[in-house]
Protein backbone atom coordinates (compact mmCIF):
# COMPACT_ATOMS: atom_id res chain seq x y z
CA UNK A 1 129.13 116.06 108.65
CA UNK A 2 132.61 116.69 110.17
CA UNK A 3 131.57 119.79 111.94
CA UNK A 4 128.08 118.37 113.23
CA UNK A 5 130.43 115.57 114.50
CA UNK A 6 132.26 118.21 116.23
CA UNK A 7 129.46 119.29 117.80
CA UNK A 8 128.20 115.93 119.21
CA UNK A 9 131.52 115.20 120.47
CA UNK A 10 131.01 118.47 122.27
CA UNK A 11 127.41 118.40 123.58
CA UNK A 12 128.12 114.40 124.93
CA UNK A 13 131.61 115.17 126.52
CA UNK A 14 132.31 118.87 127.15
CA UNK A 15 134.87 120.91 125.27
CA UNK A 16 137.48 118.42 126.32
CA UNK A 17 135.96 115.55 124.22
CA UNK A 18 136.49 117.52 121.23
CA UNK A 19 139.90 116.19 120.13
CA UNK A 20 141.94 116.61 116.96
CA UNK A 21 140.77 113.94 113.84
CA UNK A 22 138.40 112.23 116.39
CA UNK A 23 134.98 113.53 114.20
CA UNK A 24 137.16 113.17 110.15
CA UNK A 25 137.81 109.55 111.87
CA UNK A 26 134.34 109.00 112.66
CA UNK A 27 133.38 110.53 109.15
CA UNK A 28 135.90 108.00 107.50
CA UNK A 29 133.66 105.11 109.46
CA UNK A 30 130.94 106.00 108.39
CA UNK A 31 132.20 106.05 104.87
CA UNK A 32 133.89 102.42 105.30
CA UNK A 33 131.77 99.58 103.16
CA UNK A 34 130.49 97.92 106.80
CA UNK A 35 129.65 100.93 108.18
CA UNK A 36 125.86 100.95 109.95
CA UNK A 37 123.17 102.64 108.56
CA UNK A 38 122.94 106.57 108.58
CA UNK A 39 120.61 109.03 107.82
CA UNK A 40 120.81 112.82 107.80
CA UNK A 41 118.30 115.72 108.02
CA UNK A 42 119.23 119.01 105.84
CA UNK A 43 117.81 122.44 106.54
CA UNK A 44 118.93 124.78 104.08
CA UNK A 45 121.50 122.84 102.28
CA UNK A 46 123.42 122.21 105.08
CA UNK A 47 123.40 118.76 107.25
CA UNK A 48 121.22 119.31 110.45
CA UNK A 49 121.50 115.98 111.95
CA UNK A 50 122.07 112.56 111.69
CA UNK A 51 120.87 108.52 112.89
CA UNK A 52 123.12 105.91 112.82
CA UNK A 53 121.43 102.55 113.52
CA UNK A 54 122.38 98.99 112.65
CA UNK A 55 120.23 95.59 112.67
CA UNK A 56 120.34 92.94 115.87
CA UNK A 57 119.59 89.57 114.70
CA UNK A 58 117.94 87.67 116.02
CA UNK A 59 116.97 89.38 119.14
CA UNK A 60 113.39 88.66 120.49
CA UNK A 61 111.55 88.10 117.04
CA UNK A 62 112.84 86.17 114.39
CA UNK A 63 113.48 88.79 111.55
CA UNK A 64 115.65 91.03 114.51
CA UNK A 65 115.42 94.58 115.39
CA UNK A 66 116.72 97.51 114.48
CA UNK A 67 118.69 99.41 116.98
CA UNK A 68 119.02 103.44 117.06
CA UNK A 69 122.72 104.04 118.35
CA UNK A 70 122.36 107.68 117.81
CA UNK A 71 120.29 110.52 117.12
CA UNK A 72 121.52 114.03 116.66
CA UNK A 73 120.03 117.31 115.55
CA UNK A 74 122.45 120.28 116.01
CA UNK A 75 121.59 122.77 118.90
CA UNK A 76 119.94 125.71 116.67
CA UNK A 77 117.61 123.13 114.46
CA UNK A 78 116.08 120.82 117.47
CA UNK A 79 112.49 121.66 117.23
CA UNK A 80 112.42 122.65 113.78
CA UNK A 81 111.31 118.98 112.69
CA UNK A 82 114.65 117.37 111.95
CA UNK A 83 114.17 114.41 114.75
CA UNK A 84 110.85 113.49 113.47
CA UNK A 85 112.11 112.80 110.10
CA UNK A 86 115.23 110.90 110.80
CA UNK A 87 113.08 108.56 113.22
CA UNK A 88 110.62 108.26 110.31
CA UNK A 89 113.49 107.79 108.07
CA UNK A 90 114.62 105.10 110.17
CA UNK A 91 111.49 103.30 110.58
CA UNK A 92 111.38 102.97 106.91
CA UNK A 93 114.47 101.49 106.84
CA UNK A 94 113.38 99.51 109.65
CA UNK A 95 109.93 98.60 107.66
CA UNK A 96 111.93 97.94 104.15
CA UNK A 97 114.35 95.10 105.90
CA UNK A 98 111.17 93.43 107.28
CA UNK A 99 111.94 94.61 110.83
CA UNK A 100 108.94 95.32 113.41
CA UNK A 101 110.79 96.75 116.02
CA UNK A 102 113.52 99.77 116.61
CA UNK A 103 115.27 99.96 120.33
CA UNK A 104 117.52 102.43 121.26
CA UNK A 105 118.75 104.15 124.77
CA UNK A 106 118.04 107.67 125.90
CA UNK A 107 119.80 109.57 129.28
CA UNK A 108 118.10 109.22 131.90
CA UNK A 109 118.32 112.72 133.27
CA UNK A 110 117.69 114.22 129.11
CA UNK A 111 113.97 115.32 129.99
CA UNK A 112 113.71 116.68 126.61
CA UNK A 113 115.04 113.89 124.78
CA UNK A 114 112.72 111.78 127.00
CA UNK A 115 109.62 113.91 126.14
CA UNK A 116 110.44 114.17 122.09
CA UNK A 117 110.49 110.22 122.09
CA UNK A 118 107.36 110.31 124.50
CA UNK A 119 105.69 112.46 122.10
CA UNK A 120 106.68 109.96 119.17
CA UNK A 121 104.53 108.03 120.41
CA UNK A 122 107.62 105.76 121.91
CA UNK A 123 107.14 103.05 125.15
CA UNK A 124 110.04 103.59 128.10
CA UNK A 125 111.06 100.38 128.69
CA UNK A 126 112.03 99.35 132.51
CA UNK A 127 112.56 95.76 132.06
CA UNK A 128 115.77 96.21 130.83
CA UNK A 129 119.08 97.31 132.37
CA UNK A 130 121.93 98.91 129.85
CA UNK A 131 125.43 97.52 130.46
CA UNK A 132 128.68 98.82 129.51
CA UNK A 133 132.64 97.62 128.92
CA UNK A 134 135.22 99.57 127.84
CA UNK A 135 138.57 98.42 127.52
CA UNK A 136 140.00 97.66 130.84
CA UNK A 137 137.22 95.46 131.52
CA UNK A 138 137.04 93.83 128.41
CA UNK A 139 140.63 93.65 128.64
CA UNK A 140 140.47 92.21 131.73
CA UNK A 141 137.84 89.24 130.33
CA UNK A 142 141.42 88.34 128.02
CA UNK A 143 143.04 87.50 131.01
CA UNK A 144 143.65 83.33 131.94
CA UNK A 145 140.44 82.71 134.61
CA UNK A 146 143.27 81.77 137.20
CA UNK A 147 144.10 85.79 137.58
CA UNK A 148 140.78 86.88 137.08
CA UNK A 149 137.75 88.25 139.98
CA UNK A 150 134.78 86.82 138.75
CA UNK A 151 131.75 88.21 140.53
């Protein structure tokens, strides 16, 4: 898992993204009792890829939603089958829970990615619009309203 961490760090961020204890750290999440779901796909004995998803209550129906936060199949097994049966993995975890629904997020500009969840038989959603804070904006939401640019 540590090495196909490695790798993701890697193919998201380029070679400088790949930092000392950053994938045994994410292992060690992973491992921690409230960790979110995650699923991996073997080829050969070895570990080909990996989903992590965790459940959204309540979201739009009742019973929630799962949400995908990642999908990964290492470089030399994409194709090979190892994406279809972590999303089918994940829909049964999905179906066992009593969910009817699994969102996740895709790059924009990942034609392939786009086309393998296309081909799942997936619906690109365009009513919604992904946000994002990291920590000097969320920071900044600690700070007393009187210093703060609201817009």
């Amino acid at each position: 898992m540590i090495a196909l961490f490695r790798e993701t760090e890697h193919h998201y961020g380029g070679p400088a993204a790949v930092r000392p204890g950053k994938a045994e750290a994410t292992f060690d999440a992973f491992m921690s009792p409230d960790a979110p779901g995650l699923l991996v796909a073997r080829a050969a004995g070895k570990i080909v890829g990996f989903a992590s998803f965790v459940r959204v209550l309540p979201g739009s129906a009742p019973e929630g939603s799962l949400f995908l936060k990642d999908l990964y199949v290492s470089a030399e097994n994409r194709g090979g089958g190892a994406g279809r049966a972590l999303m089918a993995g994940v829909a049964r975890a999905a179906q066992e829970i009593g969910l009817t629904r699994i969102d996740w997020t895709a790059d924009a500009d990942a034609d392939r990615t786009l086309a393998f969840y296309r081909g799942l038989g997936a619906r690109q959603m365009t009513e919604k619009v992904v946000f994002r804070a990291e920590t000097d904006v969320m920071t900044s939401w600690l700070e007393p309203q009187a210093t703060r640019q609201d817009t």
